[in-house]
Structures are given as structure tokens and as C-alpha cells.
N, C-alpha and C. Protein backbone atom coordinates (compact mmCIF):
# COMPACT_ATOMS: atom_id res chain seq x y z
N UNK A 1 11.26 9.24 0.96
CA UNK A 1 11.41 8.06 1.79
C UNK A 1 11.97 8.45 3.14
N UNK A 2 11.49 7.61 4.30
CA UNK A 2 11.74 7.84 5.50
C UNK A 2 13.16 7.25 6.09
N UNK A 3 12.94 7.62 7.11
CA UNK A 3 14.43 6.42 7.54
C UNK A 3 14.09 4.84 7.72
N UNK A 4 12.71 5.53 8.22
CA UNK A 4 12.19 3.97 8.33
C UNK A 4 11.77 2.57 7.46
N UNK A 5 11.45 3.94 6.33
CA UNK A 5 11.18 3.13 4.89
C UNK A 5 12.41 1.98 4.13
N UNK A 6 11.57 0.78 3.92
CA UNK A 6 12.33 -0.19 3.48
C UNK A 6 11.68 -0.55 1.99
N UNK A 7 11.96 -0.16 1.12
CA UNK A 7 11.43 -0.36 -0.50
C UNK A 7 12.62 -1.49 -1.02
N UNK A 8 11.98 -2.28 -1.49
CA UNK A 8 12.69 -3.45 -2.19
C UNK A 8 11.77 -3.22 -3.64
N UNK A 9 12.58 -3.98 -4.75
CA UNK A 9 11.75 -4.15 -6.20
C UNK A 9 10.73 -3.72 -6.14
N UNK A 10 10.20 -2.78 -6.40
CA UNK A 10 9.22 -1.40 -6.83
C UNK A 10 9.18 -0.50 -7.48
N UNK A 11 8.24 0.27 -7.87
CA UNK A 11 7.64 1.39 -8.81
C UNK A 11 7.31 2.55 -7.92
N UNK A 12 7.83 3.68 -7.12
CA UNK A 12 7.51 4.37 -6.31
C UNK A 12 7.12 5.85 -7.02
N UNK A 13 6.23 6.35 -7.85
CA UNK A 13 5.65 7.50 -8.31
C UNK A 13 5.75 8.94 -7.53
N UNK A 14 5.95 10.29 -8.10
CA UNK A 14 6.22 11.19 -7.11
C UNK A 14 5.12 11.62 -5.78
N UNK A 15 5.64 12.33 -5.05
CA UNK A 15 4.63 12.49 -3.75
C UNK A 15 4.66 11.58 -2.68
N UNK A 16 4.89 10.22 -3.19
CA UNK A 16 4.66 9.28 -1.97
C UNK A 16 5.49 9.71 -0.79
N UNK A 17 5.22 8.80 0.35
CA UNK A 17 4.98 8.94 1.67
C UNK A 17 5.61 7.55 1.87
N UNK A 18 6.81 7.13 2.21
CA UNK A 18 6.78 5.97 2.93
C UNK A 18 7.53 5.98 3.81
N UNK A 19 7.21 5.18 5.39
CA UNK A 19 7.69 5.02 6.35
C UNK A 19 7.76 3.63 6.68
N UNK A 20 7.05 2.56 6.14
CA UNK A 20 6.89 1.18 5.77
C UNK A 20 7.82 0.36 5.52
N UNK A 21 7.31 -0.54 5.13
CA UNK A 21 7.94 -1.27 3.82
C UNK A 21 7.20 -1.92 2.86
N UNK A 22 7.77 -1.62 1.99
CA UNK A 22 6.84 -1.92 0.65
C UNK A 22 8.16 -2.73 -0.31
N UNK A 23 7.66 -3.96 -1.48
CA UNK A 23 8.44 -4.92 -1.32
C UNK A 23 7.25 -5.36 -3.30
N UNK A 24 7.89 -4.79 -4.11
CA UNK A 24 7.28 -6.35 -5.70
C UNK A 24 5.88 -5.22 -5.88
N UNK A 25 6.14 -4.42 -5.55
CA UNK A 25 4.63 -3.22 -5.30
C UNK A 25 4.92 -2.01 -6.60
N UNK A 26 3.66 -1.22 -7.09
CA UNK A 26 3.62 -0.33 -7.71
C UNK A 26 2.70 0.58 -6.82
N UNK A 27 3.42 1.65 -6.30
CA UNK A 27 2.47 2.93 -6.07
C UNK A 27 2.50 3.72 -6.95
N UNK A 28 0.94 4.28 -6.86
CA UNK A 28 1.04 5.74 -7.50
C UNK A 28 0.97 7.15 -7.09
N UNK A 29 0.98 7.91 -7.47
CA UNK A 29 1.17 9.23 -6.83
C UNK A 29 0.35 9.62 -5.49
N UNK A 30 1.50 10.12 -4.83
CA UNK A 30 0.55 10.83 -3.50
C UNK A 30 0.01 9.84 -2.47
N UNK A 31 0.61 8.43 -2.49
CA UNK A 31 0.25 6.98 -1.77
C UNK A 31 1.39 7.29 -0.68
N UNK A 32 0.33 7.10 0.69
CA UNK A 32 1.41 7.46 2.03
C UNK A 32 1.07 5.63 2.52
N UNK A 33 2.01 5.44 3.01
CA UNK A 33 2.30 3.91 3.67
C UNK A 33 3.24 4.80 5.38
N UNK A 34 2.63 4.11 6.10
CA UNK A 34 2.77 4.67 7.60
C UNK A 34 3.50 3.57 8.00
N UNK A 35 4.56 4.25 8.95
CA UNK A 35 5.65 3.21 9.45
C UNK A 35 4.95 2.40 10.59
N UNK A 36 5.59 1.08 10.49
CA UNK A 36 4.83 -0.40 10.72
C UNK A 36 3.91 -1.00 9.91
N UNK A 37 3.98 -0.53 8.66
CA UNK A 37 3.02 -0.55 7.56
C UNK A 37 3.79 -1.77 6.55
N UNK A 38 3.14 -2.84 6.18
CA UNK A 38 3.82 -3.41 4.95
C UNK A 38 3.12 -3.86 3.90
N UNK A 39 3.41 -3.53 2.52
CA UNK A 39 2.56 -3.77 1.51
C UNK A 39 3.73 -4.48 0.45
N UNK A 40 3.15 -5.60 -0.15
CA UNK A 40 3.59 -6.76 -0.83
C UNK A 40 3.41 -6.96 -2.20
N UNK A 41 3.76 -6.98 -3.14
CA UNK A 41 2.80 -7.99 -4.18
C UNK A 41 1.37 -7.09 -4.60
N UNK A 42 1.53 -5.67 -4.63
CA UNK A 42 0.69 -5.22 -4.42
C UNK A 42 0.93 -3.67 -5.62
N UNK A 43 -0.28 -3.53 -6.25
CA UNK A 43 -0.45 -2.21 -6.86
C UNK A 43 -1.44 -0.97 -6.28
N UNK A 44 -0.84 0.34 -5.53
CA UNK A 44 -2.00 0.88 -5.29
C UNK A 44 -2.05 2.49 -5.76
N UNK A 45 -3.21 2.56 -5.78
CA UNK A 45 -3.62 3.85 -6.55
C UNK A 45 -3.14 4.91 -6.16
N UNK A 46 -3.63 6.41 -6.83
CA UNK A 46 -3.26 7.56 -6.52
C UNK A 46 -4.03 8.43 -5.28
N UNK A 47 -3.60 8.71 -4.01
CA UNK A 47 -4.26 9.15 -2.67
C UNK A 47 -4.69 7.53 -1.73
N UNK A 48 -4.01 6.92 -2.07
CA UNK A 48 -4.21 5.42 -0.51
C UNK A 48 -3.67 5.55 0.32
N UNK A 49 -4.08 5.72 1.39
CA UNK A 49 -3.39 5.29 2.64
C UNK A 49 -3.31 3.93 3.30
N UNK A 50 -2.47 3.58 3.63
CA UNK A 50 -2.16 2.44 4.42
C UNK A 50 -1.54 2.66 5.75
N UNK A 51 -2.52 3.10 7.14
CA UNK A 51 -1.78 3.00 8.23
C UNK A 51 -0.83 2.32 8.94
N UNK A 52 -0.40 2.72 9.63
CA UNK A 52 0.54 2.23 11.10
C UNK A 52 -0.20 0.74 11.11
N UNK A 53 0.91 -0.38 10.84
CA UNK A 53 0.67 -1.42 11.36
C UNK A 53 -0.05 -2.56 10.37
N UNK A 54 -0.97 -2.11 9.24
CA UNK A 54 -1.43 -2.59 8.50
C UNK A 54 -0.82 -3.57 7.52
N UNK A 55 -1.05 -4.62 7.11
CA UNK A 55 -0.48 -5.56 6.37
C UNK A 55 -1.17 -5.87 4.57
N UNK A 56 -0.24 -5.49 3.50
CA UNK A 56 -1.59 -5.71 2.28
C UNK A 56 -0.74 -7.14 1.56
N UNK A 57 -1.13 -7.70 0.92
CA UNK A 57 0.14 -8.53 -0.10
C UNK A 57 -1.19 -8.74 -1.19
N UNK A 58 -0.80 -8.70 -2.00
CA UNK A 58 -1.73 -9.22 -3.38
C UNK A 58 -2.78 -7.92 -3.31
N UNK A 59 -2.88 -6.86 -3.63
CA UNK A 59 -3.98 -5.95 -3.53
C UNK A 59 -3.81 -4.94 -3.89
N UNK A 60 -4.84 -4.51 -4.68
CA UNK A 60 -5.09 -3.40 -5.87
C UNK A 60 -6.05 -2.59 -5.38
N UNK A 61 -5.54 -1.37 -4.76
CA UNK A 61 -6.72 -0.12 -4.49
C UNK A 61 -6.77 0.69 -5.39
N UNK A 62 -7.83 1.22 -5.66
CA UNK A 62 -8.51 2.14 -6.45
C UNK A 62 -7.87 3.58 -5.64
N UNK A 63 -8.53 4.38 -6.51
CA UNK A 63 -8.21 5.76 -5.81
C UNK A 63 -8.67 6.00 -4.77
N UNK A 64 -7.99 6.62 -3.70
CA UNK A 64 -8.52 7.29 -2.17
C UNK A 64 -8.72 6.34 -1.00
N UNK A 65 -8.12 5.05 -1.31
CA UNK A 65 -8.41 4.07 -0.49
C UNK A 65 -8.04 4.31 0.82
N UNK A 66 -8.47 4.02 1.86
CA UNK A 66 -7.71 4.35 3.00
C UNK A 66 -7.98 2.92 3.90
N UNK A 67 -7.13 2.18 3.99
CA UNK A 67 -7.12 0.78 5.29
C UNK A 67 -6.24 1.34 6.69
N UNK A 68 -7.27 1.02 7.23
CA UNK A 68 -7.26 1.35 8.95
C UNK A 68 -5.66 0.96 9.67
N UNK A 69 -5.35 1.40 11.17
CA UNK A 69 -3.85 0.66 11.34
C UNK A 69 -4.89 -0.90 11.30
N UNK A 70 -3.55 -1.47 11.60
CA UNK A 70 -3.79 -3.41 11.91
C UNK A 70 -4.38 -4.06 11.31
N UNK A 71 -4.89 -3.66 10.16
CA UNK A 71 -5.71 -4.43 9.39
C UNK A 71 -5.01 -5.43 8.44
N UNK A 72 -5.34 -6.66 7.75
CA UNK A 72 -4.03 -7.12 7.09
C UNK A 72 -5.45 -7.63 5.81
N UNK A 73 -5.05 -7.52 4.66
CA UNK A 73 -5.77 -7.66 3.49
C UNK A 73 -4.75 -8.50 2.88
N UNK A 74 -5.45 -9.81 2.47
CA UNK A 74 -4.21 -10.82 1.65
C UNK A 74 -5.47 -11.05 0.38
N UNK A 75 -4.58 -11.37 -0.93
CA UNK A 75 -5.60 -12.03 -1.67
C UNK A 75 -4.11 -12.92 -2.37
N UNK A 76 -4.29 -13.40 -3.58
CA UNK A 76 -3.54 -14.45 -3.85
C UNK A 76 -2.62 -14.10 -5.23
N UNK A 77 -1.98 -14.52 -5.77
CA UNK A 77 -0.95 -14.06 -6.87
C UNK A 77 -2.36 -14.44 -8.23
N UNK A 78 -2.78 -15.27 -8.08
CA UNK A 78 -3.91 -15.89 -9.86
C UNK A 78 -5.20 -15.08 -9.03
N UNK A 79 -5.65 -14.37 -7.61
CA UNK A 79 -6.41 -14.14 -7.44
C UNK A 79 -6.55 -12.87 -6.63
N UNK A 80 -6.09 -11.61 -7.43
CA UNK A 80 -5.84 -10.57 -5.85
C UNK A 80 -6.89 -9.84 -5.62
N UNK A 81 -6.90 -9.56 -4.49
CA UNK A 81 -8.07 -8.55 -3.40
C UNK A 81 -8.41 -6.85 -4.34
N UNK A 82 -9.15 -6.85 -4.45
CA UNK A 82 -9.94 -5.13 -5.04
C UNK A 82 -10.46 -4.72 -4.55
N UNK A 83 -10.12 -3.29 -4.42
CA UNK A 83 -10.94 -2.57 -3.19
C UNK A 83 -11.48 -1.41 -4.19
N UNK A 84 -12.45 -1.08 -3.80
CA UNK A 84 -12.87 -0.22 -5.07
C UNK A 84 -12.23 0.92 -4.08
N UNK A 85 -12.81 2.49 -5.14
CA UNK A 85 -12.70 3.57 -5.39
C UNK A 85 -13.30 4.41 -3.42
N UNK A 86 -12.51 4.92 -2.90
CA UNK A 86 -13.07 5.69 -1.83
C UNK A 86 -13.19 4.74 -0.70
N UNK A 87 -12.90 3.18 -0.90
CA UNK A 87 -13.27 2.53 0.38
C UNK A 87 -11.97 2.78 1.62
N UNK A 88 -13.05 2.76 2.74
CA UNK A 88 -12.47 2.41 4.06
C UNK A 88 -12.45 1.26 4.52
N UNK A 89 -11.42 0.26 4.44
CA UNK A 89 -11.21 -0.70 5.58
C UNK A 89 -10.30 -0.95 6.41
């Protein structure tokens, strides 16, 4: 964890990367979250990236995911967002 990193109630697996904040989330191994980065309510796989700036809450990546900076992905608590396996958004 960074200096920057702010982890509240979470599951943080070895390897990770955080400079973020991540907040009610399960990462798994080797998941980098880039400072200005915030992920919510959210489970993500082993090798995701989440750039600089990016916003996730409710969302489940598959392995290798990588979301761009600024991008913000919401889905809902009875309904969350899936990103399959290798996607870029």
C-alpha cells in the first residue's frame, strides 16, 4: 500500500498495487489500482488494472481487465457490471 492508498472494509490479496482508494471491495492477486483511482462495492480479479482517475462501484472483472484513466463503470448492488476476461475499457 501506498501513501496514497486509502483501503476501508476489504479483502486485499498478495501483490496488489494500491495508490487509490478502494472501500467494501475484494481484490485478487497482482490487482494495481492507480492513485486517483476509486473502486467500491466491487470484486476484481487476478492482473486488473484500474488507472489514474477511474471510478468502479458494483463491478466484477475477470482476469486481466484493464479500465482506462477517467472512466467510471457503475452497476447496482441486485445488479452489478461484468466485464469479461482480457477486456479494455
Amino acid at each position: 500500500l501506498a501513501e496514497t492508498a486509502k483501503v476501508n472494509n476489504s479483502i486485499v490479496l498478495s501483490g496488489c498495487e494500491i495508490f487509490g482508494t478502494v472501500e467494501n471491495s475484494i481484490l485478487s492477486r497482482g490487482v494495481i489500482v492507480e492513485k486517483g483511482a476509486k473502486v467500491s462495492h466491487s470484486v476484481l480479479m487476478q492482473g486488473t488494472v484500474i488507472k489514474a482517475g477511474a471510478s468502479l462501484s458494483y463491478v466484477i472483472t475477470d482476469k486481466n481487465v484493464k479500465v482506462n484513466e477517467d472512466r467510471m463503470l457503475m452497476g447496482h448492488s441486485t445488479y452489478p457490471l461484468a466485464i469479461a476476461k482480457g477486456s479494455v475499457v
